[in-house]
PDB file of N, CA and C in Angstrom:
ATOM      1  N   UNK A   1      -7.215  -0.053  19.491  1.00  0.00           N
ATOM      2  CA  UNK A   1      -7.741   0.314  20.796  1.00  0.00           C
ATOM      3  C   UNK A   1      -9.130   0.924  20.618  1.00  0.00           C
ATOM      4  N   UNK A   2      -9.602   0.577  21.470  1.00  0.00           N
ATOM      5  CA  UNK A   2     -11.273   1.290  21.411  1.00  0.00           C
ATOM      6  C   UNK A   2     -11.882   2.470  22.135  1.00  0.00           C
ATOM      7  N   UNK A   3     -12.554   2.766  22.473  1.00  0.00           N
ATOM      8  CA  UNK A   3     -13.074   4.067  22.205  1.00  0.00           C
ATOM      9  C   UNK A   3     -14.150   4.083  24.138  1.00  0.00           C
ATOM     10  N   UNK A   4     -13.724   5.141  24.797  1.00  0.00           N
ATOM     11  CA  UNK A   4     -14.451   5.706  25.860  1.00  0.00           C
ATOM     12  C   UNK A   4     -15.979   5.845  26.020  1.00  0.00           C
ATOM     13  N   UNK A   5     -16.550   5.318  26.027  1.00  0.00           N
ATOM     14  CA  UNK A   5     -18.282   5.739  26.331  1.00  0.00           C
ATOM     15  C   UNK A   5     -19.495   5.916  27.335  1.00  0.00           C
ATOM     16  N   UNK A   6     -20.593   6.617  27.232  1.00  0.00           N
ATOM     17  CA  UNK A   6     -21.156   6.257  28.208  1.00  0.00           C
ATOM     18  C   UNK A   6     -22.661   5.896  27.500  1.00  0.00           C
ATOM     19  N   UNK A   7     -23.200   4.982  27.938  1.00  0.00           N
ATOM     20  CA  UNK A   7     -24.920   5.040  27.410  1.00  0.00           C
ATOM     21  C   UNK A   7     -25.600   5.500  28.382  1.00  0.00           C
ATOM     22  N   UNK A   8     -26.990   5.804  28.006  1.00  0.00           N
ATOM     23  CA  UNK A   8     -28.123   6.459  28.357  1.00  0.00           C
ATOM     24  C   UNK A   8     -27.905   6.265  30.123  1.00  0.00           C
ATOM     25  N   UNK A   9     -27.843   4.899  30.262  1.00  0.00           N
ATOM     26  CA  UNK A   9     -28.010   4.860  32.030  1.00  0.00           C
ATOM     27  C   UNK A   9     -26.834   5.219  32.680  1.00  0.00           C
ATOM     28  N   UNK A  10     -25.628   5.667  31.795  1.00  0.00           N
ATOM     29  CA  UNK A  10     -24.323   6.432  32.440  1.00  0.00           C
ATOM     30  C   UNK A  10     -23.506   5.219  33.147  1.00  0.00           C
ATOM     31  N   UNK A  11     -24.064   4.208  32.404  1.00  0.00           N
ATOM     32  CA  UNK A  11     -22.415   3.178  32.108  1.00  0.00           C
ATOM     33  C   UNK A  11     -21.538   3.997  31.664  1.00  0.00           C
ATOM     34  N   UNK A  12     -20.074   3.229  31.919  1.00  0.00           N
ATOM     35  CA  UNK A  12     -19.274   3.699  31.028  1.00  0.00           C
ATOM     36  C   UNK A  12     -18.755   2.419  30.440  1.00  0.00           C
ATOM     37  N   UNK A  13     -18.412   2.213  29.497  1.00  0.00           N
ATOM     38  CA  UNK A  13     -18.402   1.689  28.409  1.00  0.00           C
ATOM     39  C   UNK A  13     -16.273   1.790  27.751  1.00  0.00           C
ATOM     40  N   UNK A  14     -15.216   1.200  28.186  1.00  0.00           N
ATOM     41  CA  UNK A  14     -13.902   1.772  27.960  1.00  0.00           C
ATOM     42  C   UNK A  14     -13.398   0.483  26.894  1.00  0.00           C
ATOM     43  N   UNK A  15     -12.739   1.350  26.157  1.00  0.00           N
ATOM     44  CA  UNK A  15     -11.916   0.328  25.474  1.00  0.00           C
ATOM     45  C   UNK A  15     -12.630  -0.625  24.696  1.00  0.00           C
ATOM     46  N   UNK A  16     -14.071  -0.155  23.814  1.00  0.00           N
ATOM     47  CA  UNK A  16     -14.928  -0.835  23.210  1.00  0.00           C
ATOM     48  C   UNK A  16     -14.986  -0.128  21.911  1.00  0.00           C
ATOM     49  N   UNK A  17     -15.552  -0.502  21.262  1.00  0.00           N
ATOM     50  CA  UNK A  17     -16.052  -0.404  20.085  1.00  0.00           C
ATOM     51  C   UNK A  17     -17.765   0.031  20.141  1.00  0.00           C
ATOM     52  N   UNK A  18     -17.731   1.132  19.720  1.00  0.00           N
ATOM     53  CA  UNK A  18     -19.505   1.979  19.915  1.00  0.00           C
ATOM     54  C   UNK A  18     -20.279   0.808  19.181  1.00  0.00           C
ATOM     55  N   UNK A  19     -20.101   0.394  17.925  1.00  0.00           N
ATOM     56  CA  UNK A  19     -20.432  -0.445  17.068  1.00  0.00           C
ATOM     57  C   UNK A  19     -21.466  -1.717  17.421  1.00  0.00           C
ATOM     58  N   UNK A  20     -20.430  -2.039  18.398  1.00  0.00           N
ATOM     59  CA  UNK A  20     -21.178  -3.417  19.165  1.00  0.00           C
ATOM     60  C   UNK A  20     -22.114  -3.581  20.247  1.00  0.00           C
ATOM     61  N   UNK A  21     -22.712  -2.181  20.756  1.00  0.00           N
ATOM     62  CA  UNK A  21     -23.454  -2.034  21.236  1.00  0.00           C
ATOM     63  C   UNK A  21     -24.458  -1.448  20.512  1.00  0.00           C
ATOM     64  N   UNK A  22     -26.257  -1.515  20.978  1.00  0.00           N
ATOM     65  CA  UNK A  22     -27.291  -1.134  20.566  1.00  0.00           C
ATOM     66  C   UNK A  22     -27.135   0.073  20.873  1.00  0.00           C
ATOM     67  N   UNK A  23     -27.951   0.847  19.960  1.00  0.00           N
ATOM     68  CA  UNK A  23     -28.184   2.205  19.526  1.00  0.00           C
ATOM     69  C   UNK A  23     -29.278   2.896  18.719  1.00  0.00           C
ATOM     70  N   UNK A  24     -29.714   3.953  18.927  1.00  0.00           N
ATOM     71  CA  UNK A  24     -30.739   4.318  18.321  1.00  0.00           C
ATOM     72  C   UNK A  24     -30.783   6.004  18.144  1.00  0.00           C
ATOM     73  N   UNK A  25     -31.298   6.484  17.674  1.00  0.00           N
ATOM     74  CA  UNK A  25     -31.628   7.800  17.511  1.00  0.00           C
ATOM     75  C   UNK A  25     -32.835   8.915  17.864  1.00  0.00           C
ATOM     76  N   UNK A  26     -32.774   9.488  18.931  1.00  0.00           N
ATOM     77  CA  UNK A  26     -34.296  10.168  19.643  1.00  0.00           C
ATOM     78  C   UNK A  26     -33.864  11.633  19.557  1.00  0.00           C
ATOM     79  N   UNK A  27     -34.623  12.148  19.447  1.00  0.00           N
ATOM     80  CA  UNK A  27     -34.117  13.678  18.817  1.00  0.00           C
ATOM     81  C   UNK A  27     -33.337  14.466  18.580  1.00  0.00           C
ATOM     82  N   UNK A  28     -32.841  13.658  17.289  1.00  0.00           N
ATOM     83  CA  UNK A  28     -31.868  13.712  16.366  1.00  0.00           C
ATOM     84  C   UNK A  28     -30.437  13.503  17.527  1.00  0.00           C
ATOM     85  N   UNK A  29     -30.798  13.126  18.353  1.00  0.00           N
ATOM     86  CA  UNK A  29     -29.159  12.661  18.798  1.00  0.00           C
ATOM     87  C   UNK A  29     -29.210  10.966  18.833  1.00  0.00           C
ATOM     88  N   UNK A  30     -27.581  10.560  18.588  1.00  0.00           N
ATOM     89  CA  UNK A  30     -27.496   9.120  19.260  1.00  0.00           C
ATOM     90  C   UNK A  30     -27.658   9.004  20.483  1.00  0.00           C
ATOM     91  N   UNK A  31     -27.980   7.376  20.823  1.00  0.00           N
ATOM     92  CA  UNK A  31     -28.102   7.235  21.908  1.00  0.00           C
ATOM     93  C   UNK A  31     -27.799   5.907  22.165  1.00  0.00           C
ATOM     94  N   UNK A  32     -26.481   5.524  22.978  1.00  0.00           N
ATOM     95  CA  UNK A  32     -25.953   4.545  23.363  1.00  0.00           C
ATOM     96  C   UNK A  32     -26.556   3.857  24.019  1.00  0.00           C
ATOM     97  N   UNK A  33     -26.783   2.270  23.904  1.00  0.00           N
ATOM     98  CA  UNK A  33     -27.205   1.519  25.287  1.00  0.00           C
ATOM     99  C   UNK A  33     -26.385   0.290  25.463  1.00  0.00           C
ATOM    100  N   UNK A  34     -26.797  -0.067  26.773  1.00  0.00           N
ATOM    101  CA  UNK A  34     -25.803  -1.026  26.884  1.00  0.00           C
ATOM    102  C   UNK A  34     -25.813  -2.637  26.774  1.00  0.00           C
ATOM    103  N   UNK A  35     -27.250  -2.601  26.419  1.00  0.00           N
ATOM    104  CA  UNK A  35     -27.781  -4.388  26.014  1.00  0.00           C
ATOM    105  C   UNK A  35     -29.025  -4.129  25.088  1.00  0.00           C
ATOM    106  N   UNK A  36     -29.142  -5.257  24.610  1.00  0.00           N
ATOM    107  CA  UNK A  36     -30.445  -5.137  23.640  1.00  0.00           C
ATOM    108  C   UNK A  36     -31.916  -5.460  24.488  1.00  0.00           C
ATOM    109  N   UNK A  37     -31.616  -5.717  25.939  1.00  0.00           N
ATOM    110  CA  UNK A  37     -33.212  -4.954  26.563  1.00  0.00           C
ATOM    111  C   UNK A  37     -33.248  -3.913  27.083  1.00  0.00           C
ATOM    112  N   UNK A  38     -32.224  -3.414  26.989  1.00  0.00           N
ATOM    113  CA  UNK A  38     -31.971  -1.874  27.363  1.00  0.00           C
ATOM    114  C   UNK A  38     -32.795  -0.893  26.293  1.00  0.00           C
ATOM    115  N   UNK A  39     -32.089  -1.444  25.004  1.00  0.00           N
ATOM    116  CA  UNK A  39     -32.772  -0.814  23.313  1.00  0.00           C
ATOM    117  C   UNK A  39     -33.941  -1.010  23.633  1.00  0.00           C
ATOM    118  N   UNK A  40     -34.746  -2.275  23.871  1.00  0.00           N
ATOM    119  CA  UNK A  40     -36.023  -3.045  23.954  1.00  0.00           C
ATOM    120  C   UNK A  40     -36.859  -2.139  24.429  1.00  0.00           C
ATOM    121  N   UNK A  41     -36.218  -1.883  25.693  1.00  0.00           N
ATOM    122  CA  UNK A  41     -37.520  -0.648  26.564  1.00  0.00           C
ATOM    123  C   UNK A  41     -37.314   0.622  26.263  1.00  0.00           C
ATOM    124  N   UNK A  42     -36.143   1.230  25.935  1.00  0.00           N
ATOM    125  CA  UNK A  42     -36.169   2.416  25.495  1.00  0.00           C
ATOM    126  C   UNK A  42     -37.077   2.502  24.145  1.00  0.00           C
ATOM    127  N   UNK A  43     -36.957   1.406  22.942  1.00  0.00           N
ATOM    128  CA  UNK A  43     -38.172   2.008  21.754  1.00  0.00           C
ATOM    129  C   UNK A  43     -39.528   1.851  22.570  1.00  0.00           C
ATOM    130  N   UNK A  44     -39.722   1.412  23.073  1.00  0.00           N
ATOM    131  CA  UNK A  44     -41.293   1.460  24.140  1.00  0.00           C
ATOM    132  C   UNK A  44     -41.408   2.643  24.640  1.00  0.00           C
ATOM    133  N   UNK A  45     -40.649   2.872  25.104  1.00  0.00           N
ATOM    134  CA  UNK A  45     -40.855   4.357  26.075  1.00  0.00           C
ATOM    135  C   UNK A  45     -39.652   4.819  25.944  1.00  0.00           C
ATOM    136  N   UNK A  46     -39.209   5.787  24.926  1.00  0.00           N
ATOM    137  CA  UNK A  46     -38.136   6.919  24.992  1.00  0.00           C
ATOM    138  C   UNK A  46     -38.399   7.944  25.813  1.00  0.00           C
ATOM    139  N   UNK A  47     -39.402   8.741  25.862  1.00  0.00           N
ATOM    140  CA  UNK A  47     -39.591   9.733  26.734  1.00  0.00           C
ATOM    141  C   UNK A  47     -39.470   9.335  28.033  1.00  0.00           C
ATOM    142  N   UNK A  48     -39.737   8.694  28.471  1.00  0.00           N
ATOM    143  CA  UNK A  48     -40.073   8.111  30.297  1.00  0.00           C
ATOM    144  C   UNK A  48     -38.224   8.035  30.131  1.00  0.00           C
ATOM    145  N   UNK A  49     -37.617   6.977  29.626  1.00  0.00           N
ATOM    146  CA  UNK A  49     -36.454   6.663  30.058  1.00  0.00           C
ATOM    147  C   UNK A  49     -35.326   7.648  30.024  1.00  0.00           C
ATOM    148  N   UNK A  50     -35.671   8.873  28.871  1.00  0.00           N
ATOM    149  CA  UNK A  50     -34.826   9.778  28.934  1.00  0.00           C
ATOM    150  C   UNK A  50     -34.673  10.553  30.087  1.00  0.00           C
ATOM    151  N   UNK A  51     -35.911  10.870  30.540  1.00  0.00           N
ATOM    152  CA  UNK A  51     -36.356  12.041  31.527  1.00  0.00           C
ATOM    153  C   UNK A  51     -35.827  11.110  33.189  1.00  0.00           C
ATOM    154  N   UNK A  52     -35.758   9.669  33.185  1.00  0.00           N
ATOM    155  CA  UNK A  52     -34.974   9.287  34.190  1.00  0.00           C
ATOM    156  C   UNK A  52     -33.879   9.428  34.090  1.00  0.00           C
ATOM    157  N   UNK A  53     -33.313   9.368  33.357  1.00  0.00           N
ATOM    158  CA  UNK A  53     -31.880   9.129  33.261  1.00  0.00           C
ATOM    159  C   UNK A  53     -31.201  10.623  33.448  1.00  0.00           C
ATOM    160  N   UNK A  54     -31.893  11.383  32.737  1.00  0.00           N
ATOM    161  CA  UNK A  54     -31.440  13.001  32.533  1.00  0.00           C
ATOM    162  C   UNK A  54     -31.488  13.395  33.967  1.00  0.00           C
ATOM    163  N   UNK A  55     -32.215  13.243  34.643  1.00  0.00           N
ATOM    164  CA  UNK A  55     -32.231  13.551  36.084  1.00  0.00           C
ATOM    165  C   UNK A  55     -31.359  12.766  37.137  1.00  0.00           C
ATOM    166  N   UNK A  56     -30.819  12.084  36.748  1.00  0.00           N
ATOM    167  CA  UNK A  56     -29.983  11.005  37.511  1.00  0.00           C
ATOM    168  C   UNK A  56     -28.557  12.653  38.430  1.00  0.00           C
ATOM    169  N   UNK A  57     -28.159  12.025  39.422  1.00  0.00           N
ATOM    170  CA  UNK A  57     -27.513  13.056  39.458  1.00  0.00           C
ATOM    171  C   UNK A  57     -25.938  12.784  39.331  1.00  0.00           C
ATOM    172  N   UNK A  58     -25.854  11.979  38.608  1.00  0.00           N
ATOM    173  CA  UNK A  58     -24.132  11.732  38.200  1.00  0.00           C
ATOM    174  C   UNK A  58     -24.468  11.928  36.739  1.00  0.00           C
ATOM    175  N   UNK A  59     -23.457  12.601  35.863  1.00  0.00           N
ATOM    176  CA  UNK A  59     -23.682  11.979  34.613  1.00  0.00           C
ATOM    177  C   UNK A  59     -21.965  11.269  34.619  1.00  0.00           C
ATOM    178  N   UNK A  60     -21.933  10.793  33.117  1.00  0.00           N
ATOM    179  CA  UNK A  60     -21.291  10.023  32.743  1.00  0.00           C
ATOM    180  C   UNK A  60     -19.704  10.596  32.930  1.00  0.00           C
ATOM    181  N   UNK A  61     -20.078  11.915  32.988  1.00  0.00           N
ATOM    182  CA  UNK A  61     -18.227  12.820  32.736  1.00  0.00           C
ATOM    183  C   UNK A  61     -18.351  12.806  34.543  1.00  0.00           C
ATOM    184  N   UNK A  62     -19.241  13.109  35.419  1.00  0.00           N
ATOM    185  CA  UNK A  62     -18.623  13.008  36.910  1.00  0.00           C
ATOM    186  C   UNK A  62     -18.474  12.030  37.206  1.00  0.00           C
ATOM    187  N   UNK A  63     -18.582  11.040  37.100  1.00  0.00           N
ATOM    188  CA  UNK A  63     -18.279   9.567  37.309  1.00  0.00           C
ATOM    189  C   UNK A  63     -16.763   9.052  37.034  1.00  0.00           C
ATOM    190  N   UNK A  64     -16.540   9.513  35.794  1.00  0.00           N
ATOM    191  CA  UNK A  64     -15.766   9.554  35.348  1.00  0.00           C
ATOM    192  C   UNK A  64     -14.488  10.173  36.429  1.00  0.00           C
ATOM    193  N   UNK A  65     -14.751  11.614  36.345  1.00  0.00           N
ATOM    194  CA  UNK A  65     -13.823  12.499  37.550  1.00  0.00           C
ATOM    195  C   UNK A  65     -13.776  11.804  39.039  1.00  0.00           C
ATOM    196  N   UNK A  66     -14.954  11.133  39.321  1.00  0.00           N
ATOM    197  CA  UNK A  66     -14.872  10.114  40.382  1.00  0.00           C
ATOM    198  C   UNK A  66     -13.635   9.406  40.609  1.00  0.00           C
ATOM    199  N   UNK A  67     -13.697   7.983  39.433  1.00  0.00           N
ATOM    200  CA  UNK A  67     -13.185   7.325  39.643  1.00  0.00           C
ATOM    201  C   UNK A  67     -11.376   7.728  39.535  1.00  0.00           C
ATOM    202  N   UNK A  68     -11.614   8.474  39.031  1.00  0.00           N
ATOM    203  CA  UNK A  68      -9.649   9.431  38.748  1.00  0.00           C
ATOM    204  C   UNK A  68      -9.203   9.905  40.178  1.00  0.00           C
ATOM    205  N   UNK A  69     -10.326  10.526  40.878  1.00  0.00           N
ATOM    206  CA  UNK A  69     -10.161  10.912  42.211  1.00  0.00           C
ATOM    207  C   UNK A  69      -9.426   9.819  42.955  1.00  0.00           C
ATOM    208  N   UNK A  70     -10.429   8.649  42.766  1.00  0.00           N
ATOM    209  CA  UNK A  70     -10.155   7.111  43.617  1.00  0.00           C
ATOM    210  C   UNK A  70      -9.198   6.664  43.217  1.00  0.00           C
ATOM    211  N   UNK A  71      -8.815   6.442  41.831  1.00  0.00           N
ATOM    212  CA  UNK A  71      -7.508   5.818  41.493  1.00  0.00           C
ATOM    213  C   UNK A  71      -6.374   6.779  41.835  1.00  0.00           C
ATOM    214  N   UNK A  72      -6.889   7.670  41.972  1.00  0.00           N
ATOM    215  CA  UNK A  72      -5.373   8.668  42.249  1.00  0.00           C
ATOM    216  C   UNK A  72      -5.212   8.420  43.757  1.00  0.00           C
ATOM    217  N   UNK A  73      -6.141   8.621  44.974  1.00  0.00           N
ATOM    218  CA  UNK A  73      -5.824   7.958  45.966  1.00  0.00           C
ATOM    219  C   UNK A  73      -5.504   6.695  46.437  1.00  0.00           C
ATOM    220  N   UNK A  74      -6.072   6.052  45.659  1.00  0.00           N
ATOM    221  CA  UNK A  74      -5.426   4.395  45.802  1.00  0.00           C
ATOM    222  C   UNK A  74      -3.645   4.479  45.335  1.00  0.00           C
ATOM    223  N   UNK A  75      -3.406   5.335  44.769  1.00  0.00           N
ATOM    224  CA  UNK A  75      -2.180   5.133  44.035  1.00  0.00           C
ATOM    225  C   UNK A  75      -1.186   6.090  45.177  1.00  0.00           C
ATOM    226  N   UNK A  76      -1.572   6.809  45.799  1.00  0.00           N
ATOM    227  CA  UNK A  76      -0.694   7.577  46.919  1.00  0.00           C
ATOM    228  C   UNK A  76      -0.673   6.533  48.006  1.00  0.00           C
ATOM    229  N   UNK A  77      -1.841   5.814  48.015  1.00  0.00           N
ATOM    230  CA  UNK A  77      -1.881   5.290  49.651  1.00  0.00           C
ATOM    231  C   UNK A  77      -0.727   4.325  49.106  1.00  0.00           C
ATOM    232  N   UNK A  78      -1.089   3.762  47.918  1.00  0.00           N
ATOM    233  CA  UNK A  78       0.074   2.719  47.725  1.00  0.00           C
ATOM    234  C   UNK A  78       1.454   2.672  47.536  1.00  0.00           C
ATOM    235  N   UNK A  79       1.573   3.740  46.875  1.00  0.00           N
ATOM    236  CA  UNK A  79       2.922   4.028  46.995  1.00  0.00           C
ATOM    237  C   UNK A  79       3.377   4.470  48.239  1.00  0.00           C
ATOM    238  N   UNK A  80       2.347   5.137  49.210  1.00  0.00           N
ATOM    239  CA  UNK A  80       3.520   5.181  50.337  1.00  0.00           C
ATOM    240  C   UNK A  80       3.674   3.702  51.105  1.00  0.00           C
ATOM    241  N   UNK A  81       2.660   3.056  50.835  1.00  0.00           N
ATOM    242  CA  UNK A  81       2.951   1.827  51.386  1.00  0.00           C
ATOM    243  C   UNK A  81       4.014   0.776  51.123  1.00  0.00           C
ATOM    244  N   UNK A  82       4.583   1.175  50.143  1.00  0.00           N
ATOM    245  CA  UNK A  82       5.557   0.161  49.361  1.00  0.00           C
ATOM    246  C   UNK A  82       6.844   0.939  50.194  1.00  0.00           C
ATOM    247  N   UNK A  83       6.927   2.430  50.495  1.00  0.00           N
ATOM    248  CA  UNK A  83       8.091   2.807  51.139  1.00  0.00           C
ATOM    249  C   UNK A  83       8.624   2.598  52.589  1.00  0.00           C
ATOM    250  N   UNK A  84       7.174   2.132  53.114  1.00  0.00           N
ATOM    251  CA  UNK A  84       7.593   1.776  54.207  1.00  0.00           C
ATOM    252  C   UNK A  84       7.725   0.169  55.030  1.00  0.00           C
ATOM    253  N   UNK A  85       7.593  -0.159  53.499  1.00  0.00           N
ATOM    254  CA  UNK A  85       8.333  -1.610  54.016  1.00  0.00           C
ATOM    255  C   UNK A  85       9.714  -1.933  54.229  1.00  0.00           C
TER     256      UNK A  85
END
């Protein structure tokens, strides 16, 4: 089984392998991406793309809490729906 992620633009990335995606290293941290023109423009401009992304106002862990929210309501509405058939 593979492994939870998010890259730079706050994909998430489930049930993959970090491996097979591009990656690189900008001050001194990794940094996940999610295609190789993604890598492409980030070695062009690391600074510009970080400073967008860092400001984005979801990161990768609220998104995350998002979608748990949604699946957890999809999963009440549904189950009551199955009871009242």
């Amino acid at each position: 089984m593979g492994k939870t992620f998010a890259t730079l633009c706050g994909r998430i990335i489930r049930d993959a392998s970090p491996e097979e995606y591009p990656s690189t290293e900008h001050r001194k941290k990794k940094i996940m991406l999610c295609s190789q023109s993604c890598l492409d423009s980030f070695l062009e401009e690391p600074t510009i793309l970080c400073k967008v992304h860092l400001k984005s106002e979801k990161t990768a862990q609220q998104i995350q809490q998002e979608l748990a929210s949604v699946l957890d309501s999809w999963r009440k509405f549904y189950d009551s729906s199955k009871k009242s058939d």
